[in-house]
Protein backbone atom coordinates (compact mmCIF):
# COMPACT_ATOMS: atom_id res chain seq x y z
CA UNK A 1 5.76 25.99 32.91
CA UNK A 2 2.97 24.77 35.24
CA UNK A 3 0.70 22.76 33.42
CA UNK A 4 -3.30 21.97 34.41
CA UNK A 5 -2.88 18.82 33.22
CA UNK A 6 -0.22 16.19 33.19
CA UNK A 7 -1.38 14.31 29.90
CA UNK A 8 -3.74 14.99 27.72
CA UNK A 9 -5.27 12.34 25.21
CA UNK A 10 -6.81 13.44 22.48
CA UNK A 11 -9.25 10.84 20.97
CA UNK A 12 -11.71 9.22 23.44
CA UNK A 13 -11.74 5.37 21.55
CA UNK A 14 -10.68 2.24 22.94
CA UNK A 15 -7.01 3.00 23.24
CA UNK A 16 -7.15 6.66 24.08
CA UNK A 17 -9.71 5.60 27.26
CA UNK A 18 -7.46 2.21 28.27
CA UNK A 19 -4.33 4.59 28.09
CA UNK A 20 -6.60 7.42 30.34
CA UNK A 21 -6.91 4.46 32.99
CA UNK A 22 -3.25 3.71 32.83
CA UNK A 23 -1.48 6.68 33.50
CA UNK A 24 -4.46 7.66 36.02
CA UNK A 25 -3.62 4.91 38.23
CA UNK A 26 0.18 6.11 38.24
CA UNK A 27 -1.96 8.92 40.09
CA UNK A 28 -0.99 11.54 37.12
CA UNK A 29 -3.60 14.55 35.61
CA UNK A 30 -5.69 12.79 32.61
CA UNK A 31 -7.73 14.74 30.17
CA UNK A 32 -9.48 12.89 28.03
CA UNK A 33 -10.94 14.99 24.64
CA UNK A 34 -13.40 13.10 22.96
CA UNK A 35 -16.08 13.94 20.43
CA UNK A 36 -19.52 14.14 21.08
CA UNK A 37 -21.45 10.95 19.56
CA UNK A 38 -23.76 11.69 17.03
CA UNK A 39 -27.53 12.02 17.30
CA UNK A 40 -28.83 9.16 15.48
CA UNK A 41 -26.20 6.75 15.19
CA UNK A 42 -26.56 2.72 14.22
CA UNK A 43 -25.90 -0.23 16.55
CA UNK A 44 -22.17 -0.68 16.27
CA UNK A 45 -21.39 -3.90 14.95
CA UNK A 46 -17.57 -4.37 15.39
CA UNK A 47 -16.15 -7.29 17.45
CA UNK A 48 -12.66 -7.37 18.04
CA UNK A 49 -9.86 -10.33 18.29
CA UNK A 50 -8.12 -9.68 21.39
CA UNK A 51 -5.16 -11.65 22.80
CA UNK A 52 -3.91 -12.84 26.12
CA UNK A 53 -1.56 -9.23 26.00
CA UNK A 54 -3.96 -7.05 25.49
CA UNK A 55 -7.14 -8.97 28.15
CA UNK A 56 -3.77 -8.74 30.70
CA UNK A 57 -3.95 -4.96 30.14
CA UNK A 58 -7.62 -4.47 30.06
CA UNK A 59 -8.00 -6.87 33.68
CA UNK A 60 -5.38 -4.41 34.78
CA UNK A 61 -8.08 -1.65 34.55
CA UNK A 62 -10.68 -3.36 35.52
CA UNK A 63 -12.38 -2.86 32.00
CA UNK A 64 -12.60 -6.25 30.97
CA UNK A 65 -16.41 -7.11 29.80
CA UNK A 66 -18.16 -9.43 32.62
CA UNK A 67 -20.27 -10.68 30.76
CA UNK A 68 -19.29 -13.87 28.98
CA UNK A 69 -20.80 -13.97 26.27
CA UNK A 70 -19.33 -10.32 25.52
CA UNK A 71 -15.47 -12.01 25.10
CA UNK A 72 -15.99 -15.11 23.38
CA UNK A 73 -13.49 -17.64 24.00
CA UNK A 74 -11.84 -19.13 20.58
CA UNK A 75 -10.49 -22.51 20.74
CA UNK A 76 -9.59 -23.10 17.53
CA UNK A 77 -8.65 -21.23 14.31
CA UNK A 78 -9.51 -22.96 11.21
CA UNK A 79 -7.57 -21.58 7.77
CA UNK A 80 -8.20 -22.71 4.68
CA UNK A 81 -7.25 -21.67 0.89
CA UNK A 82 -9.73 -21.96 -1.31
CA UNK A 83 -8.80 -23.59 -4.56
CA UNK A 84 -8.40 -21.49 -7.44
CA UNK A 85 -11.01 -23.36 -9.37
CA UNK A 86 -14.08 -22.97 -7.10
CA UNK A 87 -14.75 -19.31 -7.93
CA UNK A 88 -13.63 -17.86 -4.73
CA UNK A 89 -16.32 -20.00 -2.77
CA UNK A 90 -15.86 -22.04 -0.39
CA UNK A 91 -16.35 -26.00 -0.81
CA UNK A 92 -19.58 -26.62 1.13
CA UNK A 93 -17.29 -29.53 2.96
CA UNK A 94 -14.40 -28.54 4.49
CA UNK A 95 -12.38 -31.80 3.65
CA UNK A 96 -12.53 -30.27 0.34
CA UNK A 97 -11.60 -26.28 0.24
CA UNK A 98 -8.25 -27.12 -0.20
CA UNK A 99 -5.04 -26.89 1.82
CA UNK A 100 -5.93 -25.91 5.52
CA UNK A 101 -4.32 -25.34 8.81
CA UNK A 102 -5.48 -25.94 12.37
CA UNK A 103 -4.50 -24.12 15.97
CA UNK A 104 -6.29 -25.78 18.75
CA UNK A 105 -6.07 -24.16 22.17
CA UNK A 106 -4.57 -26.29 24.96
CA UNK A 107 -7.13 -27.20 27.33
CA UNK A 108 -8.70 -24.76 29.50
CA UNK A 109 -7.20 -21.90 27.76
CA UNK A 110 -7.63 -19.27 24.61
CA UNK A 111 -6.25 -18.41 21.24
CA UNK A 112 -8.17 -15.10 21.80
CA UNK A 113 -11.37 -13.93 22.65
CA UNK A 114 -13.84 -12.20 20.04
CA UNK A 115 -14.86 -8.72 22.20
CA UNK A 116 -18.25 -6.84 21.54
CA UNK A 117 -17.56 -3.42 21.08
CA UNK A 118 -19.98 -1.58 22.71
CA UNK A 119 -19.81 -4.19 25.50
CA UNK A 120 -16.03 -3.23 26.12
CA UNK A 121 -16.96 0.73 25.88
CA UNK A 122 -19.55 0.17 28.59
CA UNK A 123 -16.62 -1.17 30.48
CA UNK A 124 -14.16 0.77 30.00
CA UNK A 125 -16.97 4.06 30.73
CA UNK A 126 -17.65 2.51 34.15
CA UNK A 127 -14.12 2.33 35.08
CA UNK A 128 -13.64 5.66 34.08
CA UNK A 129 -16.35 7.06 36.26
CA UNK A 130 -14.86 5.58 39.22
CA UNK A 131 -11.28 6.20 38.71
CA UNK A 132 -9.96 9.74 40.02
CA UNK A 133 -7.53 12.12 38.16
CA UNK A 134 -9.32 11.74 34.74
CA UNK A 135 -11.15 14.57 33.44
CA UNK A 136 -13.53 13.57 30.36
CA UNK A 137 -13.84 17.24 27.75
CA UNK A 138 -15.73 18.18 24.62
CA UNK A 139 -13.20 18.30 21.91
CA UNK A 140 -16.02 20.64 20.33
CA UNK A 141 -15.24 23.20 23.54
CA UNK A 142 -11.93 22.14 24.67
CA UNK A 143 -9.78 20.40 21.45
CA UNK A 144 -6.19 20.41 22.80
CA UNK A 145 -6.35 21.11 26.77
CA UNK A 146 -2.35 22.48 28.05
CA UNK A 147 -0.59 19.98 28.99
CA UNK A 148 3.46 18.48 29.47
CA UNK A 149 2.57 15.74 27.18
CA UNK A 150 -0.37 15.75 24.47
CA UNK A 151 -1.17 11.79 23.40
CA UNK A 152 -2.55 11.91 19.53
CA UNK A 153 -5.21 8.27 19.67
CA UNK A 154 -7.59 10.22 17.05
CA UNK A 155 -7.33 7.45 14.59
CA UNK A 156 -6.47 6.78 10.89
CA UNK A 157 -7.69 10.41 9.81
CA UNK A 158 -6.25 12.61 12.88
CA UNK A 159 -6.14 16.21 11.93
CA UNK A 160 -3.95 16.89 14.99
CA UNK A 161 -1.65 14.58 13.52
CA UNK A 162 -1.17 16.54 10.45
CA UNK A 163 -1.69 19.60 12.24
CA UNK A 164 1.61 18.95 14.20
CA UNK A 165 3.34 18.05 10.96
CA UNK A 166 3.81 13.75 11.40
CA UNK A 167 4.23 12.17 8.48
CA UNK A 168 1.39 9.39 8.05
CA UNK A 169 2.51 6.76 4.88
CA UNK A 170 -0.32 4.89 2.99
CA UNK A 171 -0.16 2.02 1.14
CA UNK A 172 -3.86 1.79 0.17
CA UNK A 173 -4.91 -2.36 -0.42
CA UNK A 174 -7.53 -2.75 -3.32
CA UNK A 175 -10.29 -3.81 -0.72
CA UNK A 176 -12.92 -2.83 1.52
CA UNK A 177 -13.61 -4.66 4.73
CA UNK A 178 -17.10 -5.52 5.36
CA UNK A 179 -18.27 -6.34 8.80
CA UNK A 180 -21.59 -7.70 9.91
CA UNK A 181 -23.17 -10.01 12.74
CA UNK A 182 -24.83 -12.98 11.37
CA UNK A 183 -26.96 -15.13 13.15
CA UNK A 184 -25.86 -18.83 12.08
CA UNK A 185 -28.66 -21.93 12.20
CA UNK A 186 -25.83 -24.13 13.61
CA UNK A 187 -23.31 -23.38 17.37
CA UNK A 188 -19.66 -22.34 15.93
CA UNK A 189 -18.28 -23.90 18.36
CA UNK A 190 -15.98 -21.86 19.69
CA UNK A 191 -13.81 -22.11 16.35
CA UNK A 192 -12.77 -19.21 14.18
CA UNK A 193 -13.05 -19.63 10.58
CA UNK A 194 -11.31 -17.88 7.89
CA UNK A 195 -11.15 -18.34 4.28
CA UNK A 196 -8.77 -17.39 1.59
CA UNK A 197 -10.83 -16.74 -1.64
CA UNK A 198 -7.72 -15.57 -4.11
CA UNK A 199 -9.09 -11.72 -3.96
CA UNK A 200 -10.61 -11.92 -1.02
CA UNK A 201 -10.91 -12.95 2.30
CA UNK A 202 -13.71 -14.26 4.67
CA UNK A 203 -13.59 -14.73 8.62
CA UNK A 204 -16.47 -15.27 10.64
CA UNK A 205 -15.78 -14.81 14.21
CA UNK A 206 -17.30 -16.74 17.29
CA UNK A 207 -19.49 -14.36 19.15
CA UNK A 208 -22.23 -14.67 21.84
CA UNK A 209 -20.76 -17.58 24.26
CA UNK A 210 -18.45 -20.43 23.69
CA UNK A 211 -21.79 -22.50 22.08
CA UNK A 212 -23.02 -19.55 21.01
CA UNK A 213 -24.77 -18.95 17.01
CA UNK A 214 -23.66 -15.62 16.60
CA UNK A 215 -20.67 -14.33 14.19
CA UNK A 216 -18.92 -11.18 13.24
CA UNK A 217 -17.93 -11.12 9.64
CA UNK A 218 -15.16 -9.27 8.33
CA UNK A 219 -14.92 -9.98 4.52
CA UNK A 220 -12.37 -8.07 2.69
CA UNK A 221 -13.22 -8.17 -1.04
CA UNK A 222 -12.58 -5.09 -3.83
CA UNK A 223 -14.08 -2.02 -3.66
CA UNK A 224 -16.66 -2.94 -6.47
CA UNK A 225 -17.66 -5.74 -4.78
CA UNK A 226 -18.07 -4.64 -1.48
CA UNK A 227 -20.33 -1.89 -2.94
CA UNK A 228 -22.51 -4.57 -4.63
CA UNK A 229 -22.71 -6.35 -1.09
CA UNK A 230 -23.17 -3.17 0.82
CA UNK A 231 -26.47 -2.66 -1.53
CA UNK A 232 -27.97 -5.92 -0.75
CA UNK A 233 -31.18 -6.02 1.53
CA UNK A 234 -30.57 -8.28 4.69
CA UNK A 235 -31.51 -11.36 3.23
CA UNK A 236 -29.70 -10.98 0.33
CA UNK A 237 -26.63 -9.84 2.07
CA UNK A 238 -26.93 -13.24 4.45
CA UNK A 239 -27.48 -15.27 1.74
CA UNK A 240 -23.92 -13.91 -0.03
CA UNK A 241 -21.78 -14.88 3.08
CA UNK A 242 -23.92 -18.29 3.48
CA UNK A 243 -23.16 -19.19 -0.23
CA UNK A 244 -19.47 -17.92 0.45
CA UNK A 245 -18.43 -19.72 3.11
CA UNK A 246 -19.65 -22.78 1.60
CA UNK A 247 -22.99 -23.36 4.29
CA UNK A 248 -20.08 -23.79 6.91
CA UNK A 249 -22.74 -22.32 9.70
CA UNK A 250 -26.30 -23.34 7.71
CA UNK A 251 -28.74 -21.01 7.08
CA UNK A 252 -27.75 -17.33 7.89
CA UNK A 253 -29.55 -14.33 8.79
CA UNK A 254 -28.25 -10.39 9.24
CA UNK A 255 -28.47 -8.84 12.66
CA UNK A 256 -28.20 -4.94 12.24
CA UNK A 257 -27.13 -3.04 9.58
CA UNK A 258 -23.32 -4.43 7.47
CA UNK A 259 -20.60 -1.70 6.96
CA UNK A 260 -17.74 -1.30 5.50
CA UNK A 261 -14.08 0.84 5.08
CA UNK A 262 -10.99 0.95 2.86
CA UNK A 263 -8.50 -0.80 4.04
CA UNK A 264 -4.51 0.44 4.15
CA UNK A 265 -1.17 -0.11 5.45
CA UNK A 266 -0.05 3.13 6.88
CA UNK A 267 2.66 3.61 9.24
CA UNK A 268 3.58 7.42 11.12
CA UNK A 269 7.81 9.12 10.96
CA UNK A 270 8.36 9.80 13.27
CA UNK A 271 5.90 8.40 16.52
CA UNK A 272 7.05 11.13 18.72
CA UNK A 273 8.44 15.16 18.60
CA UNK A 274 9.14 17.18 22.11
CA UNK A 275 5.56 17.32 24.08
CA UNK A 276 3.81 15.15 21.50
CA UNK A 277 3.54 11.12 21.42
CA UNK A 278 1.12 9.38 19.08
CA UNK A 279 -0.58 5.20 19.58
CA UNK A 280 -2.85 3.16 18.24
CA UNK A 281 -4.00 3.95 14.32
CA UNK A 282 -2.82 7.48 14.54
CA UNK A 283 0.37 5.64 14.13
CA UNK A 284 -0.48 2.71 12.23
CA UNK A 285 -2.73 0.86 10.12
CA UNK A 286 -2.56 -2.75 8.75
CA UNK A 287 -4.82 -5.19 7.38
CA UNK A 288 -7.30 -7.02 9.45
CA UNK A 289 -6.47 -10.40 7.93
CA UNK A 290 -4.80 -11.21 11.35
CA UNK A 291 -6.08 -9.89 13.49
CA UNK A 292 -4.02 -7.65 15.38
CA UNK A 293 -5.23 -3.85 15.23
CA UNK A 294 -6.42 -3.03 18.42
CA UNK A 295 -4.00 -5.77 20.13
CA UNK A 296 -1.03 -3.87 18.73
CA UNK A 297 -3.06 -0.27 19.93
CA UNK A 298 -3.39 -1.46 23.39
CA UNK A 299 0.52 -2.78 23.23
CA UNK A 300 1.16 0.71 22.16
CA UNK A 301 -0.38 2.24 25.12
CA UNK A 302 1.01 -0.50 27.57
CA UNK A 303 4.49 0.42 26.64
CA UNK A 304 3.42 4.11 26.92
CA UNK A 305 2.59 3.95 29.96
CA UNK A 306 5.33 2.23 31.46
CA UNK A 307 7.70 4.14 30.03
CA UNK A 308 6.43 6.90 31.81
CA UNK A 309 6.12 5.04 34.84
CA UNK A 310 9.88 4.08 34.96
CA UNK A 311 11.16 7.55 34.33
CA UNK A 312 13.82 9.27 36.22
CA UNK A 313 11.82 11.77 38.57
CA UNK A 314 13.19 14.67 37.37
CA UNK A 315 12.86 14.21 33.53
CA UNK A 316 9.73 15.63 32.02
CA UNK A 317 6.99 13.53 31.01
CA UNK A 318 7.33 15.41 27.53
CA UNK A 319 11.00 15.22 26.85
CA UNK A 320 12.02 13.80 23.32
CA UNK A 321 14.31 11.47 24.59
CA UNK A 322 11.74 9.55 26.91
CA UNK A 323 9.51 9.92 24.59
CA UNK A 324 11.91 8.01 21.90
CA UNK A 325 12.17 5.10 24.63
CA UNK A 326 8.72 4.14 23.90
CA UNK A 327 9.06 4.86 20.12
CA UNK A 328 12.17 2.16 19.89
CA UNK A 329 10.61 -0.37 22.14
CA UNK A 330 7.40 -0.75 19.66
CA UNK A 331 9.31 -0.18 16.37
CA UNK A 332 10.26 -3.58 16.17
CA UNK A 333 6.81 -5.53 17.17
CA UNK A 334 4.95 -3.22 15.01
CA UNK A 335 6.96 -3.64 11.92
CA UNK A 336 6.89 -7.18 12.05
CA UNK A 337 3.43 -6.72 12.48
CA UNK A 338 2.87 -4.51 9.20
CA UNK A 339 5.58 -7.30 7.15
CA UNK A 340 3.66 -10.15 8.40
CA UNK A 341 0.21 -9.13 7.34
CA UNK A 342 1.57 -7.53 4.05
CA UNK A 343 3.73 -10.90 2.99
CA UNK A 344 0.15 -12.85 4.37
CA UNK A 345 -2.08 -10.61 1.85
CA UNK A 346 0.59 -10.58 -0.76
CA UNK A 347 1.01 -14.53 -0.32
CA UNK A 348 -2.70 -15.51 -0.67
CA UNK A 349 -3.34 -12.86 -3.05
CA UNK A 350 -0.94 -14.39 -5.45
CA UNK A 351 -2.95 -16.20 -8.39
CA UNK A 352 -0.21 -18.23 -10.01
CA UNK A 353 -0.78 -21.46 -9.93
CA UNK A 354 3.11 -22.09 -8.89
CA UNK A 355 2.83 -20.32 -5.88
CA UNK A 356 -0.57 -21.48 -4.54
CA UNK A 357 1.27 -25.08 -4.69
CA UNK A 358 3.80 -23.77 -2.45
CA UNK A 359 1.16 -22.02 -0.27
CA UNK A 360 -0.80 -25.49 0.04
CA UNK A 361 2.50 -27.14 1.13
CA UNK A 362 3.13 -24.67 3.72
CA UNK A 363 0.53 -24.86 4.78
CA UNK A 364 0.55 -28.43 5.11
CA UNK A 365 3.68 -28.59 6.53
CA UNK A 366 2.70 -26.09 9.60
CA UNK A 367 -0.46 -28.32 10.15
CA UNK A 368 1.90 -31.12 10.80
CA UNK A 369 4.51 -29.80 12.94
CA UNK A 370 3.37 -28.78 16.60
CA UNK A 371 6.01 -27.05 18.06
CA UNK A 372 5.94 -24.70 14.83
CA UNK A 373 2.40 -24.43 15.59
CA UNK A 374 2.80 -24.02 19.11
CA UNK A 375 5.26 -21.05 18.13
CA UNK A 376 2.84 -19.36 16.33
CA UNK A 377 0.26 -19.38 18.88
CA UNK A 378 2.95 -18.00 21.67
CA UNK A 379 3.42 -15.23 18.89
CA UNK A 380 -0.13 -14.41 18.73
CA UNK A 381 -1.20 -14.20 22.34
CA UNK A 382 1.29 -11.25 22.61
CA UNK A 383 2.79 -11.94 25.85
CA UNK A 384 6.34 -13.10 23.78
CA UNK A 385 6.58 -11.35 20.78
CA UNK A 386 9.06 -12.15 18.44
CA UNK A 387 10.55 -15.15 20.40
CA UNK A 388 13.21 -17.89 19.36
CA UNK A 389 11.63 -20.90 17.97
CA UNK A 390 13.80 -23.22 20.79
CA UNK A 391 12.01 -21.99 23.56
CA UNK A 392 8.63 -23.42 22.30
CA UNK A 393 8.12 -27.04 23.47
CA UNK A 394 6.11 -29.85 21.70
């Protein structure tokens, strides 16, 4: 069968439009189907966490945001459990909120980099506009254009998913993540913050410049709660997080409106059938405690497209057993991924008093030993996933 199009990716996000540049530049067909944006939508608010992997594979396409105070730097990441006692707030002195832990960047490099949103869709629209081979379609004219392999990235909720009969697990947590930008009366510094609160769990991200006094927040707390906080007028709202995070930043004020989602686990069987392939969350979901969402997308679509790339020329791009090439090589990453942030919420979670004295020496312990903490930071920048501990040095 003769096909219009070699690939076509259905779901026009970050990781369907990175994966569009990807296989373009292996000079195959693209179609990209993405919805048409509402008419009055508000400012998007998200920032993202990305690692050293996942800038390698946006520099590749040239989508990386120029602008530097659209990828914030982070330089350190700052951890700490809150003790049981205080409420689920935050010490207003970090010497005393409990058991903490430290990463510090080596000099002139990264942990990550907090990405605006919007800032990284401009990018990756002007790449697209200049690189050849991808057409951009209405899903409301054109849903599911013919081609030899059809790429689900629709999301969480993907109706073609179900449509083509994947099976799409959910663990649902008992939380809602709430994100918002904050403007803070003192520079963070370049440091990312994150608190464990017993049933919940506050970050406040760098944003706006390495001296910058801007933050995202993502504060996972139950669903009651995040109701409550979602009901709050601005200065209300700002004066929550302030009063949560123990006046870490000073005085806070909202910038735009907050908003908030469920959060799950949720994992697709299989990733792929004959024709049919799926990445990002319309294969997996996991809790943004670390991080690691749209890092372990754009691995997704980085494997992807290599696989492809490497193929014998006279297999089809849609043949199962290709296909299941890509599938094996991110099973492993991604379910460590999913344990890793389940045993993390599961660990902090855990109010016995037993356990959060084991959690406090653990933590402890880490924050003494560098080349443990110089394996976790290899770990996290997603260039070696997964590695031996030996190979880290001190």
């Amino acid at each position: 069968m003769i096909f219009h199009y070699d690939v076509a990716i259905l779901g026009g996000g970050i990781v369907g439009r990175t994966l569009a540049l990807l296989l373009a530049r292996e000079r195959l067909r693209v179609a990209l189907v993405e919805r048409s944006p509402a008419a009055a939508v508000p400012p998007d608010i998200r920032a993202y966490a990305l690692n050293a992997a996942s800038r390698a594979v946006l520099d590749s396409v040239r989508a990386w945001p120029n602008d530097p105070a659209a990828a914030t730097p982070v330089h350190c990441l700052w951890v700490a459990d809150v003790p049981a006692g205080n409420g689920g707030v935050a010490p207003a002195h970090a010497a005393a909120a409990g058991p903490s832990l430290r990463f510090d960047a080596n000099d002139g490099e990264a942990l990550a980099w907090i990405v605006d949103v919007p800032a990284l869709e401009a990018m990756l629209d002007q790449a697209l506009r200049f690189q050849a081979g991808v057409e951009r379609l209405d899903a409301a004219q054109q849903p599911r254009p013919p081609a030899a392999l059809t790429v689900i990235c629709e999301g969480r909720h993907s109706a073609t998913r179900v449509a083509e009969g994947f099976a799409y697990e959910r663990q649902p947590y008992p939380h809602t993540a709430v994100a918002a930008r904050l403007r803070t009366e003192r520079p963070h510094g370049g440091v990312a913050r994150q608190w464990f609160c017993g049933d919940s769990i506050l970050a406040l991200l760098p944003m706006d410049g390495p001296e910058g006094r801007l933050v995202a927040l993502v504060w996972s707390v139950p669903h009651a709660r995040a109701a409550t906080l979602l009901g709050l007028d601005a200065a209300a709202f700002a004066a929550a997080v302030q009063t949560a995070c123990g006046d870490a930043l000073g005085t806070m004020h909202s910038e735009g409106q907050p908003a908030g989602w469920p959060l799950e686990r949720a994992l697709a069987r299989p990733w792929v059938r004959p024709g049919v392939a799926l990445a990002g969350d319309a294969a997996h979901a996991m809790h943004p405690l670390a991080g690691q969402g749209l890092n372990v997308g754009l691995g997704d679509v980085a494997e992807l497209a290599r696989v492809l790339r490497e193929r014998e020329y006279w297999r089809p791009l849609g043949d199962l057993r290709l296909l299941r090439r890509y599938e094996r090589a991110r099973a492993a990453p991604v379910a460590a991924m999913l344990a890793a942030t389940d045993a993390l919420h599961a660990l902090f979670a855990e109010p016995d008093a037993r356990v959060a004295t084991v959690r406090g020496w653990g933590l402890r312990a880490v924050d003494r030993l560098q080349p443990l903490k110089a394996w976790f930071i290899q770990q996290a920048s997603g260039l070696q996933p997964f590695g031996p501990l030996k190979t880290v040095e001190a």
